[in-house]
C-alpha atoms as a PDB file:
ATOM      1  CA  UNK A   1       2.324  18.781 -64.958  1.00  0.00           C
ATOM      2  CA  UNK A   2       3.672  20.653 -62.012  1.00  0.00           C
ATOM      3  CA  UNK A   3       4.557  19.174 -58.641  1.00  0.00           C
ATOM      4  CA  UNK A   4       1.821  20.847 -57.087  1.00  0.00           C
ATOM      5  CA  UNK A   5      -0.524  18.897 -59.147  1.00  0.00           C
ATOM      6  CA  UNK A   6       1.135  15.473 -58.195  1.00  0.00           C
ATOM      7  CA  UNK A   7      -0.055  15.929 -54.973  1.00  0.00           C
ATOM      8  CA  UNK A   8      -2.371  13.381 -53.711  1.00  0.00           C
ATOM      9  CA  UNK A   9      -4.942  15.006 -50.321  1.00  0.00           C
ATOM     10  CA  UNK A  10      -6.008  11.789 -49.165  1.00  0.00           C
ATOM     11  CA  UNK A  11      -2.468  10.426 -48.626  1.00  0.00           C
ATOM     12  CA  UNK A  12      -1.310  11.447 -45.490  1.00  0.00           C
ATOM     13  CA  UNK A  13       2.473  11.619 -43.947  1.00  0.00           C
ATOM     14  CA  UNK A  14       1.243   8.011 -41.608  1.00  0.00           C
ATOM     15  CA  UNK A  15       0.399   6.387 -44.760  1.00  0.00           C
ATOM     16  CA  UNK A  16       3.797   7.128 -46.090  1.00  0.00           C
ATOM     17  CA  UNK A  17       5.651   6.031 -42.578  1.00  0.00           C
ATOM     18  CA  UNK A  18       4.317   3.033 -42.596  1.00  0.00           C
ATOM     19  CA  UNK A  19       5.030   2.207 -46.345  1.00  0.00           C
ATOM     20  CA  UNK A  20       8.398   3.184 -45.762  1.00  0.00           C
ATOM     21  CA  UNK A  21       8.901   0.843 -42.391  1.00  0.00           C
ATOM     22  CA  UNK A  22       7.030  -2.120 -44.139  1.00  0.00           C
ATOM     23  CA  UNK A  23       9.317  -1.400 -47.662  1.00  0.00           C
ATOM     24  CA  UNK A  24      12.526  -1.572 -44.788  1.00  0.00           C
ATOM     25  CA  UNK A  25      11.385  -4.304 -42.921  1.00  0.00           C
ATOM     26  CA  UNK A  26      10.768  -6.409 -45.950  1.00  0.00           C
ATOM     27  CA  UNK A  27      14.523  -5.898 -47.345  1.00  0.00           C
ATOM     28  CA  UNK A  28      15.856  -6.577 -43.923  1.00  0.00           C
ATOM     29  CA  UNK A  29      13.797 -10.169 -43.544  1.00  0.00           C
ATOM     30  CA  UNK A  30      15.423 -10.963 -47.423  1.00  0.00           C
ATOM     31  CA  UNK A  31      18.902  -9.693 -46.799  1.00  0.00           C
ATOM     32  CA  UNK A  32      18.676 -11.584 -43.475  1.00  0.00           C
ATOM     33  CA  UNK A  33      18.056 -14.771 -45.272  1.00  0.00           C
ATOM     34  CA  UNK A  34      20.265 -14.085 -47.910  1.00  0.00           C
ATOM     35  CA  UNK A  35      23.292 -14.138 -45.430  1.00  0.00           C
ATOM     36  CA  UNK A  36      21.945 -17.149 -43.707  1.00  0.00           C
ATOM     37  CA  UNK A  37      21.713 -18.908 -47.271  1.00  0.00           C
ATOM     38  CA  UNK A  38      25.357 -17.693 -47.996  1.00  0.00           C
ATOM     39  CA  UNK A  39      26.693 -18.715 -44.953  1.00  0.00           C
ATOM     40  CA  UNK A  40      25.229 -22.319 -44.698  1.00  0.00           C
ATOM     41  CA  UNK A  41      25.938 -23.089 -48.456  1.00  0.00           C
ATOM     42  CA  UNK A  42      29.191 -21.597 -47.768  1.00  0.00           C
ATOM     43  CA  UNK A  43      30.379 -23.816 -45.188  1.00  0.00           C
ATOM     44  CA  UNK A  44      29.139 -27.272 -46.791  1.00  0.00           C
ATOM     45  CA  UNK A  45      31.460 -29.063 -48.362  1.00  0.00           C
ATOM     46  CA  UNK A  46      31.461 -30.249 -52.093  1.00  0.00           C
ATOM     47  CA  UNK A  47      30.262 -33.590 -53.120  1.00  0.00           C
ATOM     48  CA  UNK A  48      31.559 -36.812 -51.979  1.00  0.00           C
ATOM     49  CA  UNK A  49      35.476 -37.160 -52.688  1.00  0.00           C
ATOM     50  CA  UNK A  50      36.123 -40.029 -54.975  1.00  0.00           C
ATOM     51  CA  UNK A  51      39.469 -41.387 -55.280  1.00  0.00           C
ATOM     52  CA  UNK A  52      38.322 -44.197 -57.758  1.00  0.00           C
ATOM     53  CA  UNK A  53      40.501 -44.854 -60.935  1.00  0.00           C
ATOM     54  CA  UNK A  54      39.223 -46.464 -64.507  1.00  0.00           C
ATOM     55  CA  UNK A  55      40.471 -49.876 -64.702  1.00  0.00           C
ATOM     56  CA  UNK A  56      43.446 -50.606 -66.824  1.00  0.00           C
ATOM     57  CA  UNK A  57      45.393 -48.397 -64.078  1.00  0.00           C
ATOM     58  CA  UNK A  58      45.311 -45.749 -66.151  1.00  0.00           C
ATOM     59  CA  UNK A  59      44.629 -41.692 -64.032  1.00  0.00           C
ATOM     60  CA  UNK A  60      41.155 -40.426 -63.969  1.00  0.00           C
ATOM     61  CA  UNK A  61      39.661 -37.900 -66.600  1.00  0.00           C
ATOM     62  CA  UNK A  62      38.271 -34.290 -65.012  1.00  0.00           C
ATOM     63  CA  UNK A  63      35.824 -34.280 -62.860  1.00  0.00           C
ATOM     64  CA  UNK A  64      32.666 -33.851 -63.856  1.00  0.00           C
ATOM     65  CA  UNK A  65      30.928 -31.264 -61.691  1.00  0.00           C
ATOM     66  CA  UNK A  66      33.345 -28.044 -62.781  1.00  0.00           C
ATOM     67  CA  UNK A  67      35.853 -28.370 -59.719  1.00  0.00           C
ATOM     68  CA  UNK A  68      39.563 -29.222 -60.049  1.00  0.00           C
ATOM     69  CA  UNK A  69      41.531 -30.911 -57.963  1.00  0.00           C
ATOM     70  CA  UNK A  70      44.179 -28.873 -55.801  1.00  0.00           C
ATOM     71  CA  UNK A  71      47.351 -29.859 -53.858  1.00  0.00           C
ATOM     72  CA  UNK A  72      46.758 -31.187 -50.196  1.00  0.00           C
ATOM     73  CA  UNK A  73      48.400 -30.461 -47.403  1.00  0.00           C
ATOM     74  CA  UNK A  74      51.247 -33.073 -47.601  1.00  0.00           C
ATOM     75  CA  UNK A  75      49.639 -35.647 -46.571  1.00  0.00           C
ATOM     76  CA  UNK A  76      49.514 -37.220 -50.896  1.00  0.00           C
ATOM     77  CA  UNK A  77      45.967 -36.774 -50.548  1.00  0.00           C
ATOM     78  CA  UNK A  78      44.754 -34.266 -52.953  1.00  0.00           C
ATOM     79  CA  UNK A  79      41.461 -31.945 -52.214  1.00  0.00           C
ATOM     80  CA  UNK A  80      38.580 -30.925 -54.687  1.00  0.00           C
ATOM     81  CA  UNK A  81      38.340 -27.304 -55.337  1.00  0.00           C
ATOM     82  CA  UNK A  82      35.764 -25.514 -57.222  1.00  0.00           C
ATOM     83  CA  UNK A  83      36.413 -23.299 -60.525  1.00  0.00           C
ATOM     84  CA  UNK A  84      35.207 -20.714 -62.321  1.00  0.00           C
ATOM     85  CA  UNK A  85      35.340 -21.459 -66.301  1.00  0.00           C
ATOM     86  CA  UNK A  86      34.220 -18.976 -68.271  1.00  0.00           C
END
């Protein structure tokens, strides 16, 4: 088939302009929310922090939810942290 042939006469160059702004407009309103998803997921902080021990005094097993527990800031107070385990 030649290009020539692929031609179509009843689409014209406005048709194509505004498939093109619609196509452009649509991506925008997505990547817009995907930032704004990103962000606010981002910024929330994981689950509830849980200091509890098993009784018998012995020290807690992992957690749980995939994160691991990293060194605080002095204070003997450790923060969660999430992980990547692959």
């Amino acid at each position: 088939m030649k290009t020539v042939d692929g031609v179509s006469p009843s689409v014209t160059a406005t048709d194509i302009w505004i498939s093109l702004v619609v196509f452009v407009l649509i991506y925008l309103v997505l990547g817009a929310a995907d930032v704004y998803l990103m962000i606010r997921y981002g910024r929330k902080q994981l689950g509830g922090d849980s200091d509890e021990r098993p009784e018998g005094g012995g020290a807690a097993g992992p957690p749980d939810d995939g994160s691991v527990e990293g060194h605080g800031s002095g204070s003997g107070r450790t923060e969660r942290v999430p992980a990547l385990i692959y």
